[in-house]
Structure formats: structure tokens, C-alpha cells
PDB file of N, CA and C in Angstrom:
ATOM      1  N   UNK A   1     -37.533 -52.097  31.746  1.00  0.00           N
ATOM      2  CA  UNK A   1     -36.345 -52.167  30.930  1.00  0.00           C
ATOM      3  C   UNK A   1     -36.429 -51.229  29.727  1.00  0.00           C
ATOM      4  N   UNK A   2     -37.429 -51.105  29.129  1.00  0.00           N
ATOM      5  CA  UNK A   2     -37.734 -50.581  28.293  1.00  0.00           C
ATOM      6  C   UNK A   2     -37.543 -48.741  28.467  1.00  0.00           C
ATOM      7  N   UNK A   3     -37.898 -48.634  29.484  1.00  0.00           N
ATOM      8  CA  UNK A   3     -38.407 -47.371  29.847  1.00  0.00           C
ATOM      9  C   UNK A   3     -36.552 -46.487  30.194  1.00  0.00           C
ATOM     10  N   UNK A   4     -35.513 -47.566  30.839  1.00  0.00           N
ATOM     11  CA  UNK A   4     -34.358 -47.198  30.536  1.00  0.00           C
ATOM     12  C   UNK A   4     -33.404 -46.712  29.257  1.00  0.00           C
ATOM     13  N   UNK A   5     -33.870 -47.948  28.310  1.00  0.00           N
ATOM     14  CA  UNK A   5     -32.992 -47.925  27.268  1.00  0.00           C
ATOM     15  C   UNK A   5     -33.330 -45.994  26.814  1.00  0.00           C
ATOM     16  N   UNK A   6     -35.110 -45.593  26.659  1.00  0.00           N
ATOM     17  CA  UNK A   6     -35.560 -44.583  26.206  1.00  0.00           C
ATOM     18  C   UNK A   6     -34.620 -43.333  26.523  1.00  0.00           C
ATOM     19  N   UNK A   7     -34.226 -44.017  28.140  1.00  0.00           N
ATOM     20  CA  UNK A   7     -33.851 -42.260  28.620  1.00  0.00           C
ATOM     21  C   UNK A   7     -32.220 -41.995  28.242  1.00  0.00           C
ATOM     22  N   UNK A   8     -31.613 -43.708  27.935  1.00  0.00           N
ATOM     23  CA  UNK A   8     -30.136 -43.591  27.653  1.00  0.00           C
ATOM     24  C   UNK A   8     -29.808 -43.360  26.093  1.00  0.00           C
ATOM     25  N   UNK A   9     -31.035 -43.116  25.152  1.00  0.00           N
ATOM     26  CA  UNK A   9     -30.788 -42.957  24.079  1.00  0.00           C
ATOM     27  C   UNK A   9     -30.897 -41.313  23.755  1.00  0.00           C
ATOM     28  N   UNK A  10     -32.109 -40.961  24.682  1.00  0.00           N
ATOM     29  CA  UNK A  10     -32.682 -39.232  24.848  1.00  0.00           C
ATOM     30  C   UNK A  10     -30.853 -38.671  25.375  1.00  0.00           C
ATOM     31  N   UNK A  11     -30.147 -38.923  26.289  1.00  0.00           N
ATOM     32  CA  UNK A  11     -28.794 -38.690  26.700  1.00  0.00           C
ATOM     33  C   UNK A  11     -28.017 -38.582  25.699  1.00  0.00           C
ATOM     34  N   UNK A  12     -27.900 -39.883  25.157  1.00  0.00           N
ATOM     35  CA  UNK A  12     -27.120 -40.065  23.466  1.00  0.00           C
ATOM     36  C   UNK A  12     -26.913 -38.756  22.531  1.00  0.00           C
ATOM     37  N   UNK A  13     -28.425 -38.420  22.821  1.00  0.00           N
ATOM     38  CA  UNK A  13     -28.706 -37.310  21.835  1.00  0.00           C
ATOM     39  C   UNK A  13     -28.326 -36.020  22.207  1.00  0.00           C
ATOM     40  N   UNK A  14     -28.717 -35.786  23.350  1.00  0.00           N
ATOM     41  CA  UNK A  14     -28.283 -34.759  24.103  1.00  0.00           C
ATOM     42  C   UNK A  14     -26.682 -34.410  23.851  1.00  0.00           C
ATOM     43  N   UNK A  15     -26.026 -35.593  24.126  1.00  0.00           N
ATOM     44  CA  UNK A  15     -24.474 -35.584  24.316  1.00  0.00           C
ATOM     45  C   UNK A  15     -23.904 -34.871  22.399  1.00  0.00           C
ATOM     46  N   UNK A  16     -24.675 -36.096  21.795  1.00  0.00           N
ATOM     47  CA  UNK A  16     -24.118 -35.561  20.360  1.00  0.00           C
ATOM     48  C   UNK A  16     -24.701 -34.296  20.017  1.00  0.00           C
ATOM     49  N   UNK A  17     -25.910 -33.305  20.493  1.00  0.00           N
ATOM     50  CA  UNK A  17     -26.126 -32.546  20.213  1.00  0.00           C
ATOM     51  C   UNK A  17     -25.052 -31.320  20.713  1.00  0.00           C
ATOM     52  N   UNK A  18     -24.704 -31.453  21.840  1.00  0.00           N
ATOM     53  CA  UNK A  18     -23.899 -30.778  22.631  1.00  0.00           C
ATOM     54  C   UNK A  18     -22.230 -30.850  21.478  1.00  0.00           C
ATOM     55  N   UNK A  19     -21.750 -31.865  21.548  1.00  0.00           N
ATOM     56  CA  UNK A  19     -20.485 -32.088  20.844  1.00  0.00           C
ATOM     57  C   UNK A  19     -20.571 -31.595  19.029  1.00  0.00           C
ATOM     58  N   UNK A  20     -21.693 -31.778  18.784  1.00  0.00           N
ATOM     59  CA  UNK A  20     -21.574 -31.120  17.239  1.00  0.00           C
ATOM     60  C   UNK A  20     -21.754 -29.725  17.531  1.00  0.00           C
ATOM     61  N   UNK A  21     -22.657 -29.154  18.792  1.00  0.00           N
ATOM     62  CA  UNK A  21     -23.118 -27.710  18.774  1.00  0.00           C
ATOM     63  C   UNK A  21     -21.064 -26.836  18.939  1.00  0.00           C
ATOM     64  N   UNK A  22     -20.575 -27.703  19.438  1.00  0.00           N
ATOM     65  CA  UNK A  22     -19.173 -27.677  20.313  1.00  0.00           C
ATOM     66  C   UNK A  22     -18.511 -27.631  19.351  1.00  0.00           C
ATOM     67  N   UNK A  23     -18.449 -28.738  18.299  1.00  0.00           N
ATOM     68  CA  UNK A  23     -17.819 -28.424  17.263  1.00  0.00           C
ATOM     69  C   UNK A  23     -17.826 -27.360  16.078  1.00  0.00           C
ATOM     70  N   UNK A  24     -19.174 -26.844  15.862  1.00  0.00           N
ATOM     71  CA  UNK A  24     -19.624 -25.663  15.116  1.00  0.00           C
ATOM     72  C   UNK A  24     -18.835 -24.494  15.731  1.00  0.00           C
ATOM     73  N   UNK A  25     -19.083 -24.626  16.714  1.00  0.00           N
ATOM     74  CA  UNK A  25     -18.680 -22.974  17.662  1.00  0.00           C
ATOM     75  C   UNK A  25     -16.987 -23.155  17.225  1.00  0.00           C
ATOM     76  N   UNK A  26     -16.254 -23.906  17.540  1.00  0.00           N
ATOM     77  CA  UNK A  26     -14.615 -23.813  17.318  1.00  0.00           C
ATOM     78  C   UNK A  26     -14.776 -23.576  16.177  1.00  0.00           C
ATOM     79  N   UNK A  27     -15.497 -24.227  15.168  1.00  0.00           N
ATOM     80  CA  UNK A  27     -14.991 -23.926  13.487  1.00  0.00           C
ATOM     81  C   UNK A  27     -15.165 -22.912  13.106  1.00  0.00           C
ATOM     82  N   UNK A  28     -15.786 -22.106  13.498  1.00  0.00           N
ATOM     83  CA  UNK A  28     -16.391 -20.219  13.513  1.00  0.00           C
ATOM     84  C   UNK A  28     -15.547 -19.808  14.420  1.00  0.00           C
ATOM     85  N   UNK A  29     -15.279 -20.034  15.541  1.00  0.00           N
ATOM     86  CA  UNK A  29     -14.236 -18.861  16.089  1.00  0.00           C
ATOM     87  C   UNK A  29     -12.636 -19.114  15.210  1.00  0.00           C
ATOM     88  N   UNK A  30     -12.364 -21.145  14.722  1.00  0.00           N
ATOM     89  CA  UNK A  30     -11.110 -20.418  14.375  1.00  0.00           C
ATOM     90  C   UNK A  30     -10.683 -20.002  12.620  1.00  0.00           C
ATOM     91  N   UNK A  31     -11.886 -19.899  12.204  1.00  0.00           N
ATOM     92  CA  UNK A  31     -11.321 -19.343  11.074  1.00  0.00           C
ATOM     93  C   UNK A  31     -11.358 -17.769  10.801  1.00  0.00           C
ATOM     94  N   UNK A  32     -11.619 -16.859  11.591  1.00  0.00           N
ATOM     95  CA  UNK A  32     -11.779 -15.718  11.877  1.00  0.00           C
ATOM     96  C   UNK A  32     -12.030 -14.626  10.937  1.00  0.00           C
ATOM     97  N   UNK A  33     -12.119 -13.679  10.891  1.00  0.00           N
ATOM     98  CA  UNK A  33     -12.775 -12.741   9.897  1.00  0.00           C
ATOM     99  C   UNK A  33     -11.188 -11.770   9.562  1.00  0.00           C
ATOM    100  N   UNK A  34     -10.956 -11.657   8.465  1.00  0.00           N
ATOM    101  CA  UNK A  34      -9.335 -10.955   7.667  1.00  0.00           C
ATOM    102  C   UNK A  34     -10.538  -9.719   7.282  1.00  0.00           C
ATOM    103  N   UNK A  35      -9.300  -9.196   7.771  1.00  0.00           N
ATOM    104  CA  UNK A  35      -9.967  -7.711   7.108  1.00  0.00           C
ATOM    105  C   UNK A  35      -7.883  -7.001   6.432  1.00  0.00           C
ATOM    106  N   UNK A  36      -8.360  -6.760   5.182  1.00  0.00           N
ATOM    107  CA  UNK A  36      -6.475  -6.194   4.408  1.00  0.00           C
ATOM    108  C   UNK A  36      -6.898  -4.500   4.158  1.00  0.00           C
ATOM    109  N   UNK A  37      -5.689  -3.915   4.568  1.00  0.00           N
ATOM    110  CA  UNK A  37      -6.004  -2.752   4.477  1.00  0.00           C
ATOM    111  C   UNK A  37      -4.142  -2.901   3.625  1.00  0.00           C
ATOM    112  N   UNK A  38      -4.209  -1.683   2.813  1.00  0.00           N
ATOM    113  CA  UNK A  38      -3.379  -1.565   1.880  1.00  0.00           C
ATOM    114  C   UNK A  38      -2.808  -0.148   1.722  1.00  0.00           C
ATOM    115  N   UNK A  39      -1.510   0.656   1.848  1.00  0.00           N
ATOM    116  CA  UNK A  39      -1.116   1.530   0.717  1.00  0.00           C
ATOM    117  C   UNK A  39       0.108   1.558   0.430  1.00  0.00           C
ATOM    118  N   UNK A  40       0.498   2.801   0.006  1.00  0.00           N
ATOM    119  CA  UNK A  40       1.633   2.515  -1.218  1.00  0.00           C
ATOM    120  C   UNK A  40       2.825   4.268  -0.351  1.00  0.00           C
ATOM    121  N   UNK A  41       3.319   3.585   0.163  1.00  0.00           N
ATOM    122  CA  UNK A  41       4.436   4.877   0.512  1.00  0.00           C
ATOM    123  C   UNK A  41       4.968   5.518  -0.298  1.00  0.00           C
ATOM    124  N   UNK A  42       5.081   5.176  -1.785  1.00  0.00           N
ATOM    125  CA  UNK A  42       5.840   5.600  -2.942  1.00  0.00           C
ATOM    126  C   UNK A  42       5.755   4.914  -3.720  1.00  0.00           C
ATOM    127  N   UNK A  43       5.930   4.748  -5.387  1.00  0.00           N
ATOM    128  CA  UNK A  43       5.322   4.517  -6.606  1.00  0.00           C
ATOM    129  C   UNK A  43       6.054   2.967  -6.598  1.00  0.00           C
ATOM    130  N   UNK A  44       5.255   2.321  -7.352  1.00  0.00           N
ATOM    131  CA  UNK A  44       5.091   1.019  -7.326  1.00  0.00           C
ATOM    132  C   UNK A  44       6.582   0.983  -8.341  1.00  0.00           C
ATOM    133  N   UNK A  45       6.675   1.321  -9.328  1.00  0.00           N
ATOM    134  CA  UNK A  45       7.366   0.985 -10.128  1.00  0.00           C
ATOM    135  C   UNK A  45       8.809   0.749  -9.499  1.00  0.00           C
ATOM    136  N   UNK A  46      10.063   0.151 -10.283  1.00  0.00           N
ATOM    137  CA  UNK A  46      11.324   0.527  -9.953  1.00  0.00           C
ATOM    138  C   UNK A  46      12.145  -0.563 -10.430  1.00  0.00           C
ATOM    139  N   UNK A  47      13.462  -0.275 -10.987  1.00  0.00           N
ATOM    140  CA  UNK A  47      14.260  -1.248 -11.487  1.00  0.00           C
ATOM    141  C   UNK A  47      15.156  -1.619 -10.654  1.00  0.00           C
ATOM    142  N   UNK A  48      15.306  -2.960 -10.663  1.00  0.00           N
ATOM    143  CA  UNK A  48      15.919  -3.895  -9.677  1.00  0.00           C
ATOM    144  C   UNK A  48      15.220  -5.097  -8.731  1.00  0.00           C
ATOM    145  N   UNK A  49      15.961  -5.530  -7.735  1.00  0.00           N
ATOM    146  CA  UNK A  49      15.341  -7.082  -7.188  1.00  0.00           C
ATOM    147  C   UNK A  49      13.658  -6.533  -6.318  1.00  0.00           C
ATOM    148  N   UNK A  50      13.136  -7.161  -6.789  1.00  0.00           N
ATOM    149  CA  UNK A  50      12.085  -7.293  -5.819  1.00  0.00           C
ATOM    150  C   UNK A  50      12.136  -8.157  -4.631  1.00  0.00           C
ATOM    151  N   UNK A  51      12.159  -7.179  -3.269  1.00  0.00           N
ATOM    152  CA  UNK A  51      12.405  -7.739  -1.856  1.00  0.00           C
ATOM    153  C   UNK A  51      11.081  -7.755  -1.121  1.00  0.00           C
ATOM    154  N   UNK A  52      10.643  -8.107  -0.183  1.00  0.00           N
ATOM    155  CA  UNK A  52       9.709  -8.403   0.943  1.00  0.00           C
ATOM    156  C   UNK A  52       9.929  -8.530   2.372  1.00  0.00           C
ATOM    157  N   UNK A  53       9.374  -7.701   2.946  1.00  0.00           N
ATOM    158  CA  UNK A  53       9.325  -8.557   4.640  1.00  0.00           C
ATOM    159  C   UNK A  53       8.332  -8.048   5.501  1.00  0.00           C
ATOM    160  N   UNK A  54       8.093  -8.895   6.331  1.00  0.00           N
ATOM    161  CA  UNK A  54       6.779  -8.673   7.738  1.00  0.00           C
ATOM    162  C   UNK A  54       7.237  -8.774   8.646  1.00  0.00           C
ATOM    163  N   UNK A  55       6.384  -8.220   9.075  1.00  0.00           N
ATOM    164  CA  UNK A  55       6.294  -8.731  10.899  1.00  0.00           C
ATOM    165  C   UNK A  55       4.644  -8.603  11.518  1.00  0.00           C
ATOM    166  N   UNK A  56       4.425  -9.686  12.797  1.00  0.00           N
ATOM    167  CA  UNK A  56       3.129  -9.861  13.579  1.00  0.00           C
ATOM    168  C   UNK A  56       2.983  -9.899  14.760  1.00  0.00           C
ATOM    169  N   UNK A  57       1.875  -9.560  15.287  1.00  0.00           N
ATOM    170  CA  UNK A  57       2.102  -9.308  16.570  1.00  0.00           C
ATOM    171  C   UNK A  57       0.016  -9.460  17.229  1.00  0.00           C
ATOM    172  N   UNK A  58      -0.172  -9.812  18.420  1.00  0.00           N
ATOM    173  CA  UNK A  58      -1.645 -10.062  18.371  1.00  0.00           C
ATOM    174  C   UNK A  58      -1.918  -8.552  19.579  1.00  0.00           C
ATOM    175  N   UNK A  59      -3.177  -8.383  19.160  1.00  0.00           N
ATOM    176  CA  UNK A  59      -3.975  -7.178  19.698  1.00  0.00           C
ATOM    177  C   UNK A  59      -4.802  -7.962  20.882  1.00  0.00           C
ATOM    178  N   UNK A  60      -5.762  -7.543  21.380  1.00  0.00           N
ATOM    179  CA  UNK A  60      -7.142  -7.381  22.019  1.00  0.00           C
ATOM    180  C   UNK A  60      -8.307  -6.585  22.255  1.00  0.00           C
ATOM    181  N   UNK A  61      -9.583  -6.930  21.999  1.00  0.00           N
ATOM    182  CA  UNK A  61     -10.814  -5.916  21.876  1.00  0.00           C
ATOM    183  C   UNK A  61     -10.657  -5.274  21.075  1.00  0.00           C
ATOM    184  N   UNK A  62      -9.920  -4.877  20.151  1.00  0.00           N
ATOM    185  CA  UNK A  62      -9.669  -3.578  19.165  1.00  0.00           C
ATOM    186  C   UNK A  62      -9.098  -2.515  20.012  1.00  0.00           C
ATOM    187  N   UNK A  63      -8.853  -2.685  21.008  1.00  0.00           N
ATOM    188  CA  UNK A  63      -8.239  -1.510  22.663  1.00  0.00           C
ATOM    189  C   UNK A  63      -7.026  -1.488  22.432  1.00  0.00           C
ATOM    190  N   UNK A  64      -6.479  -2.772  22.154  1.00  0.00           N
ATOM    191  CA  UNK A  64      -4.895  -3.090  22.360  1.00  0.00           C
ATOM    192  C   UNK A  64      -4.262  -3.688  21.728  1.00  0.00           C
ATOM    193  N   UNK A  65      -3.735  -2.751  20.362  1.00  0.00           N
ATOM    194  CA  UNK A  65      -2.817  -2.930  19.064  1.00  0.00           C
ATOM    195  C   UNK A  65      -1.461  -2.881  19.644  1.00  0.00           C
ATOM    196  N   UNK A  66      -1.149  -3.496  18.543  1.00  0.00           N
ATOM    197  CA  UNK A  66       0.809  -3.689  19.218  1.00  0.00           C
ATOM    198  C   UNK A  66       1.121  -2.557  18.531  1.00  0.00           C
ATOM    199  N   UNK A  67       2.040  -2.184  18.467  1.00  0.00           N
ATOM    200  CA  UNK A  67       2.893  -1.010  18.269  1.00  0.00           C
ATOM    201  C   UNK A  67       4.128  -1.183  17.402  1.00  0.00           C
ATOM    202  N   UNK A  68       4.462  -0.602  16.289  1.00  0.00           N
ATOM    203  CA  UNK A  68       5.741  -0.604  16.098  1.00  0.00           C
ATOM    204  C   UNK A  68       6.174  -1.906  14.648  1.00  0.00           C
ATOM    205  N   UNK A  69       4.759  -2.565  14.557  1.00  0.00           N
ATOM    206  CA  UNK A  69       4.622  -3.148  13.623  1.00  0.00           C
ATOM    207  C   UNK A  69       5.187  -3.292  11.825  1.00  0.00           C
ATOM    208  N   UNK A  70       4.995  -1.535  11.340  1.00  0.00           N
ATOM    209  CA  UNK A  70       5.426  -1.505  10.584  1.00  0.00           C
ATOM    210  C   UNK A  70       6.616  -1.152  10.463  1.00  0.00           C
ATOM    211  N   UNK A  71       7.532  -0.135  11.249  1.00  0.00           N
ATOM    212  CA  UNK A  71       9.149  -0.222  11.689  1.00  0.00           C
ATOM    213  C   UNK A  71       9.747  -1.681  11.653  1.00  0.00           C
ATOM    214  N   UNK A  72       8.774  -2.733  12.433  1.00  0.00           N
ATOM    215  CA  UNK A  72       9.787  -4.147  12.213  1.00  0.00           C
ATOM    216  C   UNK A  72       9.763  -4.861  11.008  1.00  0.00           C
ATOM    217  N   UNK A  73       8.308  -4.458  10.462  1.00  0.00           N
ATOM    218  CA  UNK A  73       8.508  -5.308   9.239  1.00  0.00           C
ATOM    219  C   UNK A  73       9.396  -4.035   7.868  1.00  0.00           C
ATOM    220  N   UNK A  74       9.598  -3.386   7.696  1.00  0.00           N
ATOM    221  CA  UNK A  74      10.685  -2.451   7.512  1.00  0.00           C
ATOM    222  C   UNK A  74      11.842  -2.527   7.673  1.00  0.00           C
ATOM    223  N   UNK A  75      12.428  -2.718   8.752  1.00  0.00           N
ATOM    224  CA  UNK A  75      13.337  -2.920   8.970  1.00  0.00           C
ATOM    225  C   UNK A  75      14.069  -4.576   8.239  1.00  0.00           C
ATOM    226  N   UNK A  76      13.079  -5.569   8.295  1.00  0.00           N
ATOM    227  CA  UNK A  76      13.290  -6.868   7.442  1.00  0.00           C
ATOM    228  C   UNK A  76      13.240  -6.398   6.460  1.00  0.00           C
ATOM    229  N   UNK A  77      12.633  -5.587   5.346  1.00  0.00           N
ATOM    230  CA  UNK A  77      12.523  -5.494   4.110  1.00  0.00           C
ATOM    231  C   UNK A  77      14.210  -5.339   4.136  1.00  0.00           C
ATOM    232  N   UNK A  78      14.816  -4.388   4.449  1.00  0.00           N
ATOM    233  CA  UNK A  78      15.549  -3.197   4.578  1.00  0.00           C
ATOM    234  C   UNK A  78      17.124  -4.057   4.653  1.00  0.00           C
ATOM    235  N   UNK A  79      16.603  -6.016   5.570  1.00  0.00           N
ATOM    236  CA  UNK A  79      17.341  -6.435   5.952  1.00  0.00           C
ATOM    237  C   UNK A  79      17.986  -7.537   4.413  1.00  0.00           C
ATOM    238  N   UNK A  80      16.669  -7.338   3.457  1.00  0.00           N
ATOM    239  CA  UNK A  80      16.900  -8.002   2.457  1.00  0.00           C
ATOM    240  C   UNK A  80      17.493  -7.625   1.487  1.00  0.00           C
ATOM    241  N   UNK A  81      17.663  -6.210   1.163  1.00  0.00           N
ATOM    242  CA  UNK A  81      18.574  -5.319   0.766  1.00  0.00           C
ATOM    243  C   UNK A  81      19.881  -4.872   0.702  1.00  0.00           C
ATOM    244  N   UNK A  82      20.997  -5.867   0.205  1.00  0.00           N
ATOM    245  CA  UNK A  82      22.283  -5.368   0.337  1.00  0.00           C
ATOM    246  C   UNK A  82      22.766  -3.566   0.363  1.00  0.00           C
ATOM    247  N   UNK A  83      22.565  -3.242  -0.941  1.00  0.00           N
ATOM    248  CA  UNK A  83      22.714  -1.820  -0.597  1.00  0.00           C
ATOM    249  C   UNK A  83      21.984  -0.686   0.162  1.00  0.00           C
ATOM    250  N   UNK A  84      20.964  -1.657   0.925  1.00  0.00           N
ATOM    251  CA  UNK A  84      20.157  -0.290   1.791  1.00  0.00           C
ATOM    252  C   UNK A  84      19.333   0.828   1.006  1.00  0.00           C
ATOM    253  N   UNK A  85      19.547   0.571  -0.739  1.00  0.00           N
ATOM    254  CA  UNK A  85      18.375   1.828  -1.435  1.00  0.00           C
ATOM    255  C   UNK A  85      17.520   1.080  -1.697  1.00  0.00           C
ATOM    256  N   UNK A  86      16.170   1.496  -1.812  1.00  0.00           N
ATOM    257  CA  UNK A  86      14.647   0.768  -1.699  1.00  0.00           C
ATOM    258  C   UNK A  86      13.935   1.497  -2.580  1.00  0.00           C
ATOM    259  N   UNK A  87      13.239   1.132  -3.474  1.00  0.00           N
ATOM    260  CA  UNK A  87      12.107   2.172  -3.737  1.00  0.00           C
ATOM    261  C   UNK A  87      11.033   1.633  -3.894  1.00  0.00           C
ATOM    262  N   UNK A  88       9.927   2.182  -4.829  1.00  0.00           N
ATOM    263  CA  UNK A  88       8.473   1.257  -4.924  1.00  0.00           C
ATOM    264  C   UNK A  88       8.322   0.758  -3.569  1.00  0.00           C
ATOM    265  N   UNK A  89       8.419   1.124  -2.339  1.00  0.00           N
ATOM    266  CA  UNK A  89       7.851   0.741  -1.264  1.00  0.00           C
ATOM    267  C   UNK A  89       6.010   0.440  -1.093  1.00  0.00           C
ATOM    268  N   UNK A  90       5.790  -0.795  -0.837  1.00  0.00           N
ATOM    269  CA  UNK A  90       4.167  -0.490  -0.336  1.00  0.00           C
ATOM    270  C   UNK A  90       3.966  -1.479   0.985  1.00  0.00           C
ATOM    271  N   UNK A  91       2.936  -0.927   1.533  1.00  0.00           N
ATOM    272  CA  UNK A  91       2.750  -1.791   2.881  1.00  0.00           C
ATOM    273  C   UNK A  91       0.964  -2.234   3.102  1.00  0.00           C
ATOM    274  N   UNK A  92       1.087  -3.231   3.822  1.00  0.00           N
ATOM    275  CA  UNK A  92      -0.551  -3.953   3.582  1.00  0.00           C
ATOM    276  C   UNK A  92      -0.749  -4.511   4.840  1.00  0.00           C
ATOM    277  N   UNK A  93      -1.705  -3.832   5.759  1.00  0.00           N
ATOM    278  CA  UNK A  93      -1.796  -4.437   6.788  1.00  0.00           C
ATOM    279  C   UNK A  93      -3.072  -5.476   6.771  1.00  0.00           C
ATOM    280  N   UNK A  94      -2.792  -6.965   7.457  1.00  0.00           N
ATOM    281  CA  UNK A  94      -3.649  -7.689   7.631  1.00  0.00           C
ATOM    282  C   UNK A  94      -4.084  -8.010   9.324  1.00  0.00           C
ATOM    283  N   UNK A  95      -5.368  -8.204   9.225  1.00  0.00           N
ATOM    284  CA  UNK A  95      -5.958  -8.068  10.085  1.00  0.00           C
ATOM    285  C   UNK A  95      -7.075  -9.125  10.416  1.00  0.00           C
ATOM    286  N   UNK A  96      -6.834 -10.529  11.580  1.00  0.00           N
ATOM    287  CA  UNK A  96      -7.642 -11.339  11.371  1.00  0.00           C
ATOM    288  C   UNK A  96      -7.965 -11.475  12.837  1.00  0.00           C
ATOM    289  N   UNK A  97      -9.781 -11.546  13.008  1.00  0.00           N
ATOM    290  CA  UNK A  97      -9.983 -11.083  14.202  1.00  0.00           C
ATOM    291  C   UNK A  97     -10.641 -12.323  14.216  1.00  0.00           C
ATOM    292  N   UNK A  98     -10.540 -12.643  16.105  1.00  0.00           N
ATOM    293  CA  UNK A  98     -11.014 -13.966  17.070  1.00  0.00           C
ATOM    294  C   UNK A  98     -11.596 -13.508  17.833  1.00  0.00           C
ATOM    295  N   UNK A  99     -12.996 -13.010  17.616  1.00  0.00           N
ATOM    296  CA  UNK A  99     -13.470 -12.159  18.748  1.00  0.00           C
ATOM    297  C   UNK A  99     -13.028 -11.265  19.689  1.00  0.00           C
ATOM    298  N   UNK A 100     -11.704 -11.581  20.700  1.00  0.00           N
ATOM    299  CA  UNK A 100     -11.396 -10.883  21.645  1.00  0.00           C
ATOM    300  C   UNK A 100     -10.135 -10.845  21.104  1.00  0.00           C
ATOM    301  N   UNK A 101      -9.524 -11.370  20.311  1.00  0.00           N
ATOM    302  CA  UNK A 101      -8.256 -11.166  20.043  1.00  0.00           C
ATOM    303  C   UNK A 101      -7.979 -11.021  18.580  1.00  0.00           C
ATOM    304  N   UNK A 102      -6.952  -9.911  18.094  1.00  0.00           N
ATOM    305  CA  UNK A 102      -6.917 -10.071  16.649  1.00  0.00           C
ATOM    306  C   UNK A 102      -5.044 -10.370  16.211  1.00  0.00           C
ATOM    307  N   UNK A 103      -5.176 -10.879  15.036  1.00  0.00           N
ATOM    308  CA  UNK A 103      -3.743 -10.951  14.856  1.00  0.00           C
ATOM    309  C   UNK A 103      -3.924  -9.804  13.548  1.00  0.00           C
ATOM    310  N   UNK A 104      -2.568  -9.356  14.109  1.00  0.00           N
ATOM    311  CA  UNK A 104      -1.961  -7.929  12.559  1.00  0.00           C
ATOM    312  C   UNK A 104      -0.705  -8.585  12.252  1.00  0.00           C
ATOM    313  N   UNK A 105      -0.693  -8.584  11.022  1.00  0.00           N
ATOM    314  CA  UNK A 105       0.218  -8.586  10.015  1.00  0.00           C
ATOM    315  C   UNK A 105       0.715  -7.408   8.895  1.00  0.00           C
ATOM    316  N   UNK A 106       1.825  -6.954   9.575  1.00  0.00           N
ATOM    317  CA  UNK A 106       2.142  -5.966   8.441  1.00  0.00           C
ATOM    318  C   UNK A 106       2.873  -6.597   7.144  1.00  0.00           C
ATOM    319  N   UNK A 107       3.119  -6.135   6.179  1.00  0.00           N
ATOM    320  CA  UNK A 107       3.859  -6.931   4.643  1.00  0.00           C
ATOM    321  C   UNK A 107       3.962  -5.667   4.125  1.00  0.00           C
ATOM    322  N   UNK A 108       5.455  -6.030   3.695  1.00  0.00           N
ATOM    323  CA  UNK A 108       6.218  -4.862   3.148  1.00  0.00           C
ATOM    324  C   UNK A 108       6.728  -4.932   1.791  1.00  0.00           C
ATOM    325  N   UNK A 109       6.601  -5.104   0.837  1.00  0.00           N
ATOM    326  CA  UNK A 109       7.152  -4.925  -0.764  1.00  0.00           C
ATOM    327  C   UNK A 109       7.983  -3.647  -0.991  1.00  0.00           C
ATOM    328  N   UNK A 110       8.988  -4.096  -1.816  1.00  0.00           N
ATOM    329  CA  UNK A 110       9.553  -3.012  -2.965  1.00  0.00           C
ATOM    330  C   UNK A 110      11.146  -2.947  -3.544  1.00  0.00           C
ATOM    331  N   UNK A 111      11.425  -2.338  -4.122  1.00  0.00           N
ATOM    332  CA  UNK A 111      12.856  -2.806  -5.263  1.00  0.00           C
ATOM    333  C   UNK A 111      13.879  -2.660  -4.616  1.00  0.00           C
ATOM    334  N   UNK A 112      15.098  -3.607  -4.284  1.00  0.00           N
ATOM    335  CA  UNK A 112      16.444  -3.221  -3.850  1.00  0.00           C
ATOM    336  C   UNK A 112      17.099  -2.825  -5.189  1.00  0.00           C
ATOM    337  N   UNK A 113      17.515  -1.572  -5.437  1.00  0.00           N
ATOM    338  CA  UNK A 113      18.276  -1.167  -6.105  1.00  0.00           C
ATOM    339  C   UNK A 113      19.635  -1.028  -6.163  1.00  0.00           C
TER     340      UNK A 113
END
């Protein structure tokens, strides 16, 4: 009897070792590594509303970026803009990678005039 309980407790352990090792691994893949890359299309300054817009889209391997990213989030800035003039434009791409897959985020700032 004795010699049972030993091997169903050695299991026990096994199992919780497995399920915490299980749980470590998800908490590292999902908080993923941001990498921000940043510049400035034209001078920060400018009088009038300060507008914003993005757009996202997910990659793979670093092989296979989406396309067209910053045109859409552009085009939202552009959409926040009654009169269509903009200046102080800047754009900031974010970049948060899941091993095999990354998500990009473009973000768009600057003045509706």
C-alpha cells in the first residue's frame, strides 16, 4: 500500500511540474517583445487641432510584413481632418513579436489646420 501511494504522489509532481512548466512558457510567449521605431515626415510644430490615426496588420518570420500599413493609417489621420490640410506629420511604427508571428502597428500624429 505504501509503495502505491509513493508512485501516485511522484505523478502529482510530475503533473504539477509539467502544468507550471506550461504555464511559464504561455506567459513568455504572450507578452512578446515591442520593438518602436519612430520618424517625423515634417516638423513637429503647427497651429491647430491635433489629430491621430493607425492602422495593424500581423506579419510572419520577419519574411512576411503586410503592406500598405502606413497609407491606411494615413489615410485615418486624413479621415480626422475636416479640411484635408495636415502638417507636423509624424509616424511610429510598433512592432511586437510572438516568435513566428509579429503584430505592426503604424500611428500617425499631426495638426488639422
Amino acid at each position: 500500500m505504501a509503495n502505491g501511494t509513493g508512485g501516485l504522489g511522484l505523478m502529482m509532481k510530475r503533473i504539477n511540474a509539467i502544468l507550471t512548466g506550461s504555464l511559464l512558457a504561455i506567459c513568455v510567449s504572450a507578452s512578446g517583445c515591442v520593438f518602436i521605431q519612430s520618424s517625423a515626415i515634417s516638423e513637429r510644430t503647427g497651429a491647430g487641432a491635433s489629430i491621430s490615426g493607425s492602422a495593424s496588420d500581423l506579419g510572419f518570420l520577419h519574411l512576411v510584413a503586410p503592406t500598405g500599413l502606413t497609407q491606411a493609417a494615413f489615410a485615418n489621420l486624413l479621415g480626422n481632418c475636416a479640411t484635408g490640410k495636415v502638417s507636423g506629420v509624424t509616424t511610429e511604427l510598433g512592432v511586437r513579436d510572438f516568435f513566428i508571428v509579429q503584430s505592426y502597428t503604424v500611428s500617425v500624429t499631426g495638426t488639422c489646420s
